[in-house]
PDB file of N, CA and C in Angstrom:
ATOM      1  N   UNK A   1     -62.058  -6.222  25.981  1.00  0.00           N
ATOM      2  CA  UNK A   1     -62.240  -6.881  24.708  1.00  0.00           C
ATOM      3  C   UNK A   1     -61.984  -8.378  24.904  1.00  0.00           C
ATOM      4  N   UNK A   2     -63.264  -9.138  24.456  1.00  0.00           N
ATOM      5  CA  UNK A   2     -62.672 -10.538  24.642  1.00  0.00           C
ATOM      6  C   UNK A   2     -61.984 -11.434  23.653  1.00  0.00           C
ATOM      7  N   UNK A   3     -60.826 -12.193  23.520  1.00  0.00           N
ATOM      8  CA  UNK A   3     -60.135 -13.126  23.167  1.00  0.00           C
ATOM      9  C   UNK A   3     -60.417 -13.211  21.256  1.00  0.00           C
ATOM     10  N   UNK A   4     -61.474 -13.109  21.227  1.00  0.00           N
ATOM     11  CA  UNK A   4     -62.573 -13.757  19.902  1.00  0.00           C
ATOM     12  C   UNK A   4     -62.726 -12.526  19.056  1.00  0.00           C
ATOM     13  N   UNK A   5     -62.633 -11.106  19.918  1.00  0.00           N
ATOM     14  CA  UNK A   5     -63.068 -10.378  19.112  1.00  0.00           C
ATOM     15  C   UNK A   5     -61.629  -9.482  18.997  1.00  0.00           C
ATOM     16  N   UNK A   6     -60.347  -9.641  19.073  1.00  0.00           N
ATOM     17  CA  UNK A   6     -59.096  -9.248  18.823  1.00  0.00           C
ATOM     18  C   UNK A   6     -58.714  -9.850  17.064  1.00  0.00           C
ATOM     19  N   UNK A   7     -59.710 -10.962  16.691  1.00  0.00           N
ATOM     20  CA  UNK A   7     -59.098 -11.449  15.298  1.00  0.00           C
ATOM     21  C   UNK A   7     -60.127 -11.140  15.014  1.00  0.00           C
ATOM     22  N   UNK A   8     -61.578 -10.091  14.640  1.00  0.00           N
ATOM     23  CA  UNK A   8     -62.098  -9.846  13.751  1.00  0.00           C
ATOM     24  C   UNK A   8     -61.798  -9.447  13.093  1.00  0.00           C
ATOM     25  N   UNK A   9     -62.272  -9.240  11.908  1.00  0.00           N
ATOM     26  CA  UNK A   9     -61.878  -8.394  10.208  1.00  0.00           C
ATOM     27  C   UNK A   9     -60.668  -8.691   9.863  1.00  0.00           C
ATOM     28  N   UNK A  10     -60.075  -7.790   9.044  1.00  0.00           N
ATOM     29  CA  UNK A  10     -59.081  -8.504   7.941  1.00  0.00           C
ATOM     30  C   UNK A  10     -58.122  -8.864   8.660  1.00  0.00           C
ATOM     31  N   UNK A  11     -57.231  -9.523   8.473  1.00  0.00           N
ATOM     32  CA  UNK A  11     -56.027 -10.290   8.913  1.00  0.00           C
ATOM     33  C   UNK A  11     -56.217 -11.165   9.969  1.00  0.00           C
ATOM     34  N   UNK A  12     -57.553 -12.021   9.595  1.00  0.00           N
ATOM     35  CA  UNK A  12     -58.228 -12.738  10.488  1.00  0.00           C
ATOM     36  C   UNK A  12     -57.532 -14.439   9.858  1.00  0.00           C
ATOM     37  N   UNK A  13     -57.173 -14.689   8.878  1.00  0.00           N
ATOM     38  CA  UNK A  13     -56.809 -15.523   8.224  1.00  0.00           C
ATOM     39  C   UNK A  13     -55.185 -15.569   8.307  1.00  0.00           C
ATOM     40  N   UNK A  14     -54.942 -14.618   8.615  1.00  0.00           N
ATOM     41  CA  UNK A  14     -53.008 -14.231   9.069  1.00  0.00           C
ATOM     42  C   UNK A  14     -52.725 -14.575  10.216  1.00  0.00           C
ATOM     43  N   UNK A  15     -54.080 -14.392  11.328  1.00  0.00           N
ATOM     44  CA  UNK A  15     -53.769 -14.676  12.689  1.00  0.00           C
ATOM     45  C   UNK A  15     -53.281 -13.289  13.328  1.00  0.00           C
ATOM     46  N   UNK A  16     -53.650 -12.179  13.078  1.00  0.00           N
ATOM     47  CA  UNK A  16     -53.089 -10.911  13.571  1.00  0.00           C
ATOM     48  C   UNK A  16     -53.978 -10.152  13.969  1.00  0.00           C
ATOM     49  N   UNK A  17     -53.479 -10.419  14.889  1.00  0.00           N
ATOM     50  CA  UNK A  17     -54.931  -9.412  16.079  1.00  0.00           C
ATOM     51  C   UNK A  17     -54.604  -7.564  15.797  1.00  0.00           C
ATOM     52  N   UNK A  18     -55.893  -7.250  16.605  1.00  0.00           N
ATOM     53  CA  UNK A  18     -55.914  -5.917  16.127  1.00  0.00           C
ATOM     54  C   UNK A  18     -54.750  -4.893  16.708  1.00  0.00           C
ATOM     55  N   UNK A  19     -53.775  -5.386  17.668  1.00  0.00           N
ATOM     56  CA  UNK A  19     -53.069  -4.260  18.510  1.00  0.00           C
ATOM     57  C   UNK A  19     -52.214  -4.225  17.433  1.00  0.00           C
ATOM     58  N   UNK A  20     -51.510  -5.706  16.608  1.00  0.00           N
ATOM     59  CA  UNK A  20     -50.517  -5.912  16.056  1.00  0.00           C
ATOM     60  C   UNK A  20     -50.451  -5.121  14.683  1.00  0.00           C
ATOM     61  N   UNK A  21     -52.048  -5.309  14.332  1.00  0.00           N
ATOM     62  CA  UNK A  21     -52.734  -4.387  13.066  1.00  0.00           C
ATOM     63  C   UNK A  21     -52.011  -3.215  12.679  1.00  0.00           C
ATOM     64  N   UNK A  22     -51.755  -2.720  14.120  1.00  0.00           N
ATOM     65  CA  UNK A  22     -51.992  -1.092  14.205  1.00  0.00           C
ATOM     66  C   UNK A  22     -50.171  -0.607  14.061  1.00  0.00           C
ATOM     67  N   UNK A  23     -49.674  -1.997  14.623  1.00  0.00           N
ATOM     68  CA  UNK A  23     -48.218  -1.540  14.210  1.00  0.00           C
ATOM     69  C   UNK A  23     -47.614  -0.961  12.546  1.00  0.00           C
ATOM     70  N   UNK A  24     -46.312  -0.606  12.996  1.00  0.00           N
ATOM     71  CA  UNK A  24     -46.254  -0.254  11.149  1.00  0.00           C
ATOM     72  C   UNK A  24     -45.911  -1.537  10.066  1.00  0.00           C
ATOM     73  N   UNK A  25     -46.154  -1.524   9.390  1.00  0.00           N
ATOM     74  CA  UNK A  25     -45.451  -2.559   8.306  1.00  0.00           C
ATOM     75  C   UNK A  25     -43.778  -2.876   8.418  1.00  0.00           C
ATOM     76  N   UNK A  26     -43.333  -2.425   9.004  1.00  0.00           N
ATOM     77  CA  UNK A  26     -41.951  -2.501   8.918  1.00  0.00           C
ATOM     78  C   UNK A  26     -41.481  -3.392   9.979  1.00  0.00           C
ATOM     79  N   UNK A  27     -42.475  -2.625  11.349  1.00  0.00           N
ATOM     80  CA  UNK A  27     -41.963  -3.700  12.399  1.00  0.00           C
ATOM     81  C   UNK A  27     -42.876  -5.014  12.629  1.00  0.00           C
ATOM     82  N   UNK A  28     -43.865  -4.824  11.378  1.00  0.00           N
ATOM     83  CA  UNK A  28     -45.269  -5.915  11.674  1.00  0.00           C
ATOM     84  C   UNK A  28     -44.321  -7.092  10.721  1.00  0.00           C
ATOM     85  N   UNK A  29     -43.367  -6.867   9.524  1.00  0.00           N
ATOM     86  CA  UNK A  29     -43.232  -7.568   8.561  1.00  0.00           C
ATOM     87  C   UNK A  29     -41.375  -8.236   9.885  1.00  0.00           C
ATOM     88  N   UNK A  30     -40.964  -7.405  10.279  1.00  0.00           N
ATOM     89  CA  UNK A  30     -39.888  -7.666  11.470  1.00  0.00           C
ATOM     90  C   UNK A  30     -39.970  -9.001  12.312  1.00  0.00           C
ATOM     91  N   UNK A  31     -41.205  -8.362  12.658  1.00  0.00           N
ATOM     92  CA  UNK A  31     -41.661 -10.069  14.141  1.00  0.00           C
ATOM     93  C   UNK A  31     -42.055 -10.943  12.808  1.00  0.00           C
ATOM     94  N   UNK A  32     -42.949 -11.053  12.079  1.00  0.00           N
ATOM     95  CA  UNK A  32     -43.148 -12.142  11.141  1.00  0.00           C
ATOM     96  C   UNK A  32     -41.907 -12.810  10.734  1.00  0.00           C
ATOM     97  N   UNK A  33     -40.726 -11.979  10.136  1.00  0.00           N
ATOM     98  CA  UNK A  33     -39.541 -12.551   9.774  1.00  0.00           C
ATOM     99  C   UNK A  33     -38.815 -13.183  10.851  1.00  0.00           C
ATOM    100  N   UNK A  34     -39.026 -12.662  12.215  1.00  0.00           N
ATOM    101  CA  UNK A  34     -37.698 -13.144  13.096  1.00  0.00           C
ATOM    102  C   UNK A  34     -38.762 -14.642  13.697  1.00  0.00           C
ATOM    103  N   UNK A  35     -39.989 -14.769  13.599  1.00  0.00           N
ATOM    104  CA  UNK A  35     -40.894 -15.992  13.679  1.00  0.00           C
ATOM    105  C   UNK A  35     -40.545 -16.979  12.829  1.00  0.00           C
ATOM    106  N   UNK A  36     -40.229 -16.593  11.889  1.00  0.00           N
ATOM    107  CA  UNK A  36     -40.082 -17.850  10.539  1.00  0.00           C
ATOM    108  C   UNK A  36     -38.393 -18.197  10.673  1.00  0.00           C
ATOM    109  N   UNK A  37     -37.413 -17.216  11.439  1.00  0.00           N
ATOM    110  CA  UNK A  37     -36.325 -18.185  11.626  1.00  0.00           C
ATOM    111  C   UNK A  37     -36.100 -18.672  12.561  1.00  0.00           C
ATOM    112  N   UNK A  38     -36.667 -18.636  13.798  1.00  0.00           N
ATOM    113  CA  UNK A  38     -36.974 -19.559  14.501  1.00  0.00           C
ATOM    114  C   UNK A  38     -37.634 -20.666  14.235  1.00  0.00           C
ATOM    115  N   UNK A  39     -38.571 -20.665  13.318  1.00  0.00           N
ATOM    116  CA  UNK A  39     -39.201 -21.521  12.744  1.00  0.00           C
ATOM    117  C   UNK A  39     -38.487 -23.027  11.635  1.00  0.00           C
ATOM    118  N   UNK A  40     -37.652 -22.219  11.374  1.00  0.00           N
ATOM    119  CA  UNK A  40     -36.360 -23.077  10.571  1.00  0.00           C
ATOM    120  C   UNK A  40     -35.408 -23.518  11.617  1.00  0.00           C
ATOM    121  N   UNK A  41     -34.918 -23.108  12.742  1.00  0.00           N
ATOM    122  CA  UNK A  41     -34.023 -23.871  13.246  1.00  0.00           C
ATOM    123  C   UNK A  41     -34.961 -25.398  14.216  1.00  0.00           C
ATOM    124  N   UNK A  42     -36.262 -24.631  14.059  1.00  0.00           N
ATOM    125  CA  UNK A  42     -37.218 -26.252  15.102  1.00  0.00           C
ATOM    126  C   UNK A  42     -37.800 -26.924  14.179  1.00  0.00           C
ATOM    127  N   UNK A  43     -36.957 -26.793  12.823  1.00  0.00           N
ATOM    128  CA  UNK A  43     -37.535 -28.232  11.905  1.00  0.00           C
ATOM    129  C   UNK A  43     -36.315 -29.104  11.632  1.00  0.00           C
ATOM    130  N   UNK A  44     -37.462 -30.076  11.567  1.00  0.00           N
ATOM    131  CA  UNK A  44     -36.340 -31.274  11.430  1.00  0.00           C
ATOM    132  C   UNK A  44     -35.341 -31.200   9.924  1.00  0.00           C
ATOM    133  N   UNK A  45     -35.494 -30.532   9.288  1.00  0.00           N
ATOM    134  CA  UNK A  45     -34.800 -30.138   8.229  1.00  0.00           C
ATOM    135  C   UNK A  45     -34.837 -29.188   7.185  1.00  0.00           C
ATOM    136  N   UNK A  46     -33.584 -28.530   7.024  1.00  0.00           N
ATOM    137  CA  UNK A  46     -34.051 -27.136   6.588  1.00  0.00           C
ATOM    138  C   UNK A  46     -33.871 -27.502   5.089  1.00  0.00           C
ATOM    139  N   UNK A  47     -34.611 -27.379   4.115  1.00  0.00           N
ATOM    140  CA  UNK A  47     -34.695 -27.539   3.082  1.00  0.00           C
ATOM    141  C   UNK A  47     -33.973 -26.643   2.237  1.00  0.00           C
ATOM    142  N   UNK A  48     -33.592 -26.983   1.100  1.00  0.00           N
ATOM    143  CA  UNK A  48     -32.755 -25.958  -0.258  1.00  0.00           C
ATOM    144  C   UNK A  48     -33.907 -24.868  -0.664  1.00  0.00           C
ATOM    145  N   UNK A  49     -35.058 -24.974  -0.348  1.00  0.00           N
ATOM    146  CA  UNK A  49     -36.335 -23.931  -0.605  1.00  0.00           C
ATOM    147  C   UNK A  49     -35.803 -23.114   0.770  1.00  0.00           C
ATOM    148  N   UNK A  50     -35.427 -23.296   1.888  1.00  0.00           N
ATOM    149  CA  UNK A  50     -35.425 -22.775   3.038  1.00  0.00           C
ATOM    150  C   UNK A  50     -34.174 -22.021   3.143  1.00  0.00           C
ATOM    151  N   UNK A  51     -33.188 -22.522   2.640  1.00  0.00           N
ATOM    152  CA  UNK A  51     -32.084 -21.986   2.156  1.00  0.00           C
ATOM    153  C   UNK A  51     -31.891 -20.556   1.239  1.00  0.00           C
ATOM    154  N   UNK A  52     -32.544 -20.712  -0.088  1.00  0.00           N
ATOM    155  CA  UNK A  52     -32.767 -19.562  -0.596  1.00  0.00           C
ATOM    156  C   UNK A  52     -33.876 -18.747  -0.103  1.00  0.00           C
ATOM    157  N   UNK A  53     -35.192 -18.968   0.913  1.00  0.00           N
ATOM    158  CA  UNK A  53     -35.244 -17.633   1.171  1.00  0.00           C
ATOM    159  C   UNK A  53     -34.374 -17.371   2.941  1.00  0.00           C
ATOM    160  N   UNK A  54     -33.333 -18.099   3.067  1.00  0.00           N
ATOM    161  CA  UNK A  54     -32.574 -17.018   4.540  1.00  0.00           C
ATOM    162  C   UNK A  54     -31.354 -16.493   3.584  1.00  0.00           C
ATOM    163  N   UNK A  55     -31.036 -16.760   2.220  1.00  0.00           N
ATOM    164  CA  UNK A  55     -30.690 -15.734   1.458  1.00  0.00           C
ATOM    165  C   UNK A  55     -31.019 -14.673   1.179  1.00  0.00           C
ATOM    166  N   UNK A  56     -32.279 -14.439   0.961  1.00  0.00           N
ATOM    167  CA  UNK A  56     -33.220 -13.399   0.659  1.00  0.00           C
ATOM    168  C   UNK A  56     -33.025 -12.430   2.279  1.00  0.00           C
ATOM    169  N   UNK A  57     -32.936 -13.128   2.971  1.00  0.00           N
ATOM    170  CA  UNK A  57     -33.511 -12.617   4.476  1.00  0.00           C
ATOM    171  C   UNK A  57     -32.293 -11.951   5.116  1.00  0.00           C
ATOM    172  N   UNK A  58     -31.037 -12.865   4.956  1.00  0.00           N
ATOM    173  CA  UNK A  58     -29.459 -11.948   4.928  1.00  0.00           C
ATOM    174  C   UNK A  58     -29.450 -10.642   4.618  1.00  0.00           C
ATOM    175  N   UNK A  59     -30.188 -10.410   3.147  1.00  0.00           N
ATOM    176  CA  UNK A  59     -29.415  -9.580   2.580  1.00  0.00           C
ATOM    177  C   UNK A  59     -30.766  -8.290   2.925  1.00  0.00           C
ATOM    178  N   UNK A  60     -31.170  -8.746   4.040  1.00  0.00           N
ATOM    179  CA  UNK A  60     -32.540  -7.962   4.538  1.00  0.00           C
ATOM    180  C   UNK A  60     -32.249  -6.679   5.156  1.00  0.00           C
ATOM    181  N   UNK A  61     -33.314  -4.996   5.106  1.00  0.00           N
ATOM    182  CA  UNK A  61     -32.605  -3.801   5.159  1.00  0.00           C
ATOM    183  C   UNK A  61     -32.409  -3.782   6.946  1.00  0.00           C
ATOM    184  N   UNK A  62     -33.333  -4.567   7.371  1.00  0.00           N
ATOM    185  CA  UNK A  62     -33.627  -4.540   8.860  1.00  0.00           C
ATOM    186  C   UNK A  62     -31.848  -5.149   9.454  1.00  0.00           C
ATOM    187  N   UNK A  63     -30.948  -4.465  10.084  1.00  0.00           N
ATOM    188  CA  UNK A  63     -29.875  -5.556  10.417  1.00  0.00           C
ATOM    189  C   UNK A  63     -30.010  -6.542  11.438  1.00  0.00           C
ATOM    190  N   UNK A  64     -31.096  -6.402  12.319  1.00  0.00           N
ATOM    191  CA  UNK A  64     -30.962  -7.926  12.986  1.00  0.00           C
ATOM    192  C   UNK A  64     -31.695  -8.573  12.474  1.00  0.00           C
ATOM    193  N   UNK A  65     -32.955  -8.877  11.199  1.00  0.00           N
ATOM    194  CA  UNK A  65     -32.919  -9.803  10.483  1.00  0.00           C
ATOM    195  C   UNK A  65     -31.807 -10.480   9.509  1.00  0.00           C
ATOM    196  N   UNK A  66     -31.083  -9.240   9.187  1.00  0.00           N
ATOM    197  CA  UNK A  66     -30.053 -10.179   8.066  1.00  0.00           C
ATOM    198  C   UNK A  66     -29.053 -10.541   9.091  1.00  0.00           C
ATOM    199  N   UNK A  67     -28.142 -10.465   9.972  1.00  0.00           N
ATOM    200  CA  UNK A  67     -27.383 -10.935  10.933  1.00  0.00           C
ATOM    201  C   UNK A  67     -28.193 -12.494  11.811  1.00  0.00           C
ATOM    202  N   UNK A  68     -29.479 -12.303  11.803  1.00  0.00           N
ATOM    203  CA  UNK A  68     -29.727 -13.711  12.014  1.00  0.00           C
ATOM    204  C   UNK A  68     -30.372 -14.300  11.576  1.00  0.00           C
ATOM    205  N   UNK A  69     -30.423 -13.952  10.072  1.00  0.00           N
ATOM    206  CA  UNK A  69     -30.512 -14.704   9.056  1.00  0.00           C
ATOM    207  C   UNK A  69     -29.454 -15.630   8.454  1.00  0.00           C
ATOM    208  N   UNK A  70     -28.409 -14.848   8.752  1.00  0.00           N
ATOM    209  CA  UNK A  70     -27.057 -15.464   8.828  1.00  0.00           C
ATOM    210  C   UNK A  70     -26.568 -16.591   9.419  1.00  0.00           C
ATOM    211  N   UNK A  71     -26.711 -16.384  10.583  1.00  0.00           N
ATOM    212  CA  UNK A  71     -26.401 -17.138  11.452  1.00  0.00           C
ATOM    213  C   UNK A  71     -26.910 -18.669  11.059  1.00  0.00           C
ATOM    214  N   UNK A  72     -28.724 -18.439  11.151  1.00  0.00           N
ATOM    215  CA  UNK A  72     -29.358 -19.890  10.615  1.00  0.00           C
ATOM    216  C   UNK A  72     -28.922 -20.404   9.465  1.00  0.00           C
ATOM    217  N   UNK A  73     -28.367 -19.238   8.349  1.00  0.00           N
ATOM    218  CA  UNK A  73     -27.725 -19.580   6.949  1.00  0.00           C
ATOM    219  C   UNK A  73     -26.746 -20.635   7.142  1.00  0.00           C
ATOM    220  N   UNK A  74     -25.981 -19.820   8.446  1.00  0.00           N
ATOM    221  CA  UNK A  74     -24.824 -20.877   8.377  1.00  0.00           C
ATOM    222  C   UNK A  74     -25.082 -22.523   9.008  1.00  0.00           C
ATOM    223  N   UNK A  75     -25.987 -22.182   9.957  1.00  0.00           N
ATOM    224  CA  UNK A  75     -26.257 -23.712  10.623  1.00  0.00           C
ATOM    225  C   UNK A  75     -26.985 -24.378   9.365  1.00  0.00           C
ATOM    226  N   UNK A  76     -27.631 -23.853   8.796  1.00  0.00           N
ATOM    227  CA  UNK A  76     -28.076 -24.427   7.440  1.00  0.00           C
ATOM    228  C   UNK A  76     -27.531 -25.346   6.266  1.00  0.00           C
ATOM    229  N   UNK A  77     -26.200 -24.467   5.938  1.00  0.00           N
ATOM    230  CA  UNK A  77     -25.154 -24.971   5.082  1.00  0.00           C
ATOM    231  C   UNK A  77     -24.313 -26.229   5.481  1.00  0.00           C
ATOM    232  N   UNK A  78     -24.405 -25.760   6.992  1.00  0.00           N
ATOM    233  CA  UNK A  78     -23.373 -27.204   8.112  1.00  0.00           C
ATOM    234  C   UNK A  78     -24.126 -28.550   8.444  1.00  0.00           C
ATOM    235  N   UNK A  79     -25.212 -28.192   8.930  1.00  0.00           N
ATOM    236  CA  UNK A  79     -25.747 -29.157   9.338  1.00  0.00           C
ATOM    237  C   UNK A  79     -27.649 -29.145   9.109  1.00  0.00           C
ATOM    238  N   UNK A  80     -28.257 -29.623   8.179  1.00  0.00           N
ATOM    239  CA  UNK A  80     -29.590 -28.918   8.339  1.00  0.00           C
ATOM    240  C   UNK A  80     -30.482 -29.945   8.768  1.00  0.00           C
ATOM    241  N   UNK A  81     -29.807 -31.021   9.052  1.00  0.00           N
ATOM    242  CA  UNK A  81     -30.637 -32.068   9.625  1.00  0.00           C
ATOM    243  C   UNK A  81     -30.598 -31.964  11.496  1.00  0.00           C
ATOM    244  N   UNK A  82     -31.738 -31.959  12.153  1.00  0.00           N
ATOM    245  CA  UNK A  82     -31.495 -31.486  13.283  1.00  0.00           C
ATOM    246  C   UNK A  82     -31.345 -32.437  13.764  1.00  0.00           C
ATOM    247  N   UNK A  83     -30.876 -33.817  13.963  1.00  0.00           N
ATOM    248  CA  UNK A  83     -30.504 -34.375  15.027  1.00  0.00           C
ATOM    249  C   UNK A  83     -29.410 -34.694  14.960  1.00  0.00           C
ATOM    250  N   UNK A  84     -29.036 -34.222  16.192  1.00  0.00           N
ATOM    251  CA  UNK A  84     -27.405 -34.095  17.108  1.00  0.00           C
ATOM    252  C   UNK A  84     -26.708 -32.443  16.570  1.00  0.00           C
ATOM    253  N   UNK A  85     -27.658 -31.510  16.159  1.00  0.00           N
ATOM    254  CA  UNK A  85     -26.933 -30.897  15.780  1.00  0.00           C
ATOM    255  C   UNK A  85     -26.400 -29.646  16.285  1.00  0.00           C
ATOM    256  N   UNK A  86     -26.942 -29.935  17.625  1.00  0.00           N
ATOM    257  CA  UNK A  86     -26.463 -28.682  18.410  1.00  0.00           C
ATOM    258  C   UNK A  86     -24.467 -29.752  18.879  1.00  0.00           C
ATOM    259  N   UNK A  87     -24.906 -30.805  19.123  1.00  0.00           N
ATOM    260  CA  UNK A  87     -23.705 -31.250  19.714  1.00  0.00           C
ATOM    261  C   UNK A  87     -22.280 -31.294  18.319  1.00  0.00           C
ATOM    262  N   UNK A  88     -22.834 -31.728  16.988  1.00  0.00           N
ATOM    263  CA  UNK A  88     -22.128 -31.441  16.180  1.00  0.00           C
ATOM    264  C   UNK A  88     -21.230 -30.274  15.893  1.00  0.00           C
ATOM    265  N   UNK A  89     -22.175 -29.289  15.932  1.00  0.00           N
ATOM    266  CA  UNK A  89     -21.637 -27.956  16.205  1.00  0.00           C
ATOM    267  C   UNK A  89     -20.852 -27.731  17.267  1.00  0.00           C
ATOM    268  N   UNK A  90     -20.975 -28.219  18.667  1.00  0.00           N
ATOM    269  CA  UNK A  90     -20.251 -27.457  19.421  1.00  0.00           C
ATOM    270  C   UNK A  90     -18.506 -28.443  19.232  1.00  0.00           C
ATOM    271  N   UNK A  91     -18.657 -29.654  18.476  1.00  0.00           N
ATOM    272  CA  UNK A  91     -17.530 -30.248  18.230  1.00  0.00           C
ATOM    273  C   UNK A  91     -16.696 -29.706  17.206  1.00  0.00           C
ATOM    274  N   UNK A  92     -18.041 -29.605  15.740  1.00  0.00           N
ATOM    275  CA  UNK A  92     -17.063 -29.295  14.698  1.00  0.00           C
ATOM    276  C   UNK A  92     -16.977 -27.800  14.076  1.00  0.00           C
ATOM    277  N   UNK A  93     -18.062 -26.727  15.246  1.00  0.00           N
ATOM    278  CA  UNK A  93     -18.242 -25.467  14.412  1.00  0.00           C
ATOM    279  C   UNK A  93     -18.400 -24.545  15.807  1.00  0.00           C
ATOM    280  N   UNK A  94     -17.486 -24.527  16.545  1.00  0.00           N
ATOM    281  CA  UNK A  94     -17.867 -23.615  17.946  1.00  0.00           C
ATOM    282  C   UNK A  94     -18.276 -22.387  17.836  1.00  0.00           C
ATOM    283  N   UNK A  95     -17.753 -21.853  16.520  1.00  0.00           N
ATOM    284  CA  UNK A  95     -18.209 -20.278  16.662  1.00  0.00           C
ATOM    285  C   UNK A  95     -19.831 -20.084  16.266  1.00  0.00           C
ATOM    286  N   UNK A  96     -20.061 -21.060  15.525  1.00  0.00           N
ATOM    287  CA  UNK A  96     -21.483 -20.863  14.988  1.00  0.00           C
ATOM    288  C   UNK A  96     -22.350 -21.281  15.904  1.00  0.00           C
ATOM    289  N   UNK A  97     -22.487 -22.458  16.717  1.00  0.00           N
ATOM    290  CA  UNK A  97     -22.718 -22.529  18.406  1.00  0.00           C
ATOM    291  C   UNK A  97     -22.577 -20.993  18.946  1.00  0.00           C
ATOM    292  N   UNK A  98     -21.219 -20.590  19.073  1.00  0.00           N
ATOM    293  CA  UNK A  98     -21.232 -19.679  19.914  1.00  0.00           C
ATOM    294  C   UNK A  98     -22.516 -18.271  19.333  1.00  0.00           C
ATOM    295  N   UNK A  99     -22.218 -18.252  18.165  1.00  0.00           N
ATOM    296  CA  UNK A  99     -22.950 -17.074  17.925  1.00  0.00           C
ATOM    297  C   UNK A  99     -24.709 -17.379  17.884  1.00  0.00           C
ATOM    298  N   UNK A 100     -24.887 -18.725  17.826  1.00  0.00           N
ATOM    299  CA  UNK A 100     -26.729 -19.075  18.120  1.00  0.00           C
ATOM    300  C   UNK A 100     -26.934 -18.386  19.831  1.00  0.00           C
ATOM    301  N   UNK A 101     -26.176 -18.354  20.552  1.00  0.00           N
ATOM    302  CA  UNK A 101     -26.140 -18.383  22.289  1.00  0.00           C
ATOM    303  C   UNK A 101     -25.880 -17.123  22.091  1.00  0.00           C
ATOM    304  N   UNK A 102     -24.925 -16.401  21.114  1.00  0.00           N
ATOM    305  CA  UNK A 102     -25.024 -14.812  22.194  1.00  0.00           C
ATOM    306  C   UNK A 102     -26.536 -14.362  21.057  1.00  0.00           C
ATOM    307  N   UNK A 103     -27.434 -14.799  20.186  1.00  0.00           N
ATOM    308  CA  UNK A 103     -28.479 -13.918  19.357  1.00  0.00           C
ATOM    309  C   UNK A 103     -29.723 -14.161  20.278  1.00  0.00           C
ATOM    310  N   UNK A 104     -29.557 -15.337  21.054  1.00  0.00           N
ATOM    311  CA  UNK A 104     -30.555 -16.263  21.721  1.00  0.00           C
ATOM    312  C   UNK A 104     -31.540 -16.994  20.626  1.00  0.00           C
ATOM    313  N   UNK A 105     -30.416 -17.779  19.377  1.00  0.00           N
ATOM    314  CA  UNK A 105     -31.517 -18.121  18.662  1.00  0.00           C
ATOM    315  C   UNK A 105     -31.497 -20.081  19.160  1.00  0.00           C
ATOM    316  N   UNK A 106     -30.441 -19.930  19.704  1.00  0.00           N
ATOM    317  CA  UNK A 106     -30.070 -21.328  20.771  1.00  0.00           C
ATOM    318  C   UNK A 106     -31.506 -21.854  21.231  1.00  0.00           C
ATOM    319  N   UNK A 107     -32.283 -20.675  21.695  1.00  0.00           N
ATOM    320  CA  UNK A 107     -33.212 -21.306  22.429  1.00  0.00           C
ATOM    321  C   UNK A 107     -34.251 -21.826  21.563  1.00  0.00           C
ATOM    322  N   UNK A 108     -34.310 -21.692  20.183  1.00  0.00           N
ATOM    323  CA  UNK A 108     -35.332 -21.818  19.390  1.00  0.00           C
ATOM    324  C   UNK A 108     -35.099 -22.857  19.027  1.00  0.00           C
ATOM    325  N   UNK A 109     -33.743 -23.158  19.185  1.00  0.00           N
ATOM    326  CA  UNK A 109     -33.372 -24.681  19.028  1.00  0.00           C
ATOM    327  C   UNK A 109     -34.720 -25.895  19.671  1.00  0.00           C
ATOM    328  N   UNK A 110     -35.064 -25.204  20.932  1.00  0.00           N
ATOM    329  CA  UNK A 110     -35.604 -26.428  21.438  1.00  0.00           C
ATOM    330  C   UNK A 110     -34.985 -26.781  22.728  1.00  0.00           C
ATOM    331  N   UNK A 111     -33.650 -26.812  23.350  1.00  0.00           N
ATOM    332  CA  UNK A 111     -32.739 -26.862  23.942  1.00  0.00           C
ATOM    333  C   UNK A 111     -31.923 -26.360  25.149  1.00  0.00           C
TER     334      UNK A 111
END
């Protein structure tokens, strides 16, 4: 199958190819969610819109979405402007450092 013809038909506008199609909703709606908080820690600022939904996302049934939903919650609340803020953290918030490094959401940092 070539490249072009993995995004035909519906969810061609989502960007979701057909293998991903075929997954269930649960773990298709899973990778989408754990994409978008990575997606918040590589912006330059996490907004009060961005805030209430990793509220929404905490209190999510999946537990490693709401556990690292958390996590970004908290780098959120501390620091949501990203520059210097991995070093901020490891000065003024070690555990929340520590816990980006053991989820591996550290790396989404950029870093």
């Amino acid at each position: 199958m070539l490249p072009n013809e993995q995004f035909s038909g519906k969810g061609r506008a989502r960007h979701i190819c057909k293998t991903c199609k075929r997954l269930p909703v649960e773990e298709r709606d899973a990778i989408e969610q754990m994409d978008e908080l990575y997606g918040y820690l590589a912006q330059s600022h996490i907004s009060k819109k961005n805030v209430k939904r990793l509220q929404l996302l905490s209190e999510s049934q999946n537990p490693k979405i709401a556990t690292h939903a958390s996590i970004v919650l908290d780098v959120a609340r501390v620091k949501p402007y990203k520059k210097h803020r991995l070093k901020y953290l490891a000065k003024n918030h070690p555990e929340i450092l520590r816990n980006l490094n053991d989820t591996g959401l550290r790396m989404a940092h950029g870093y």
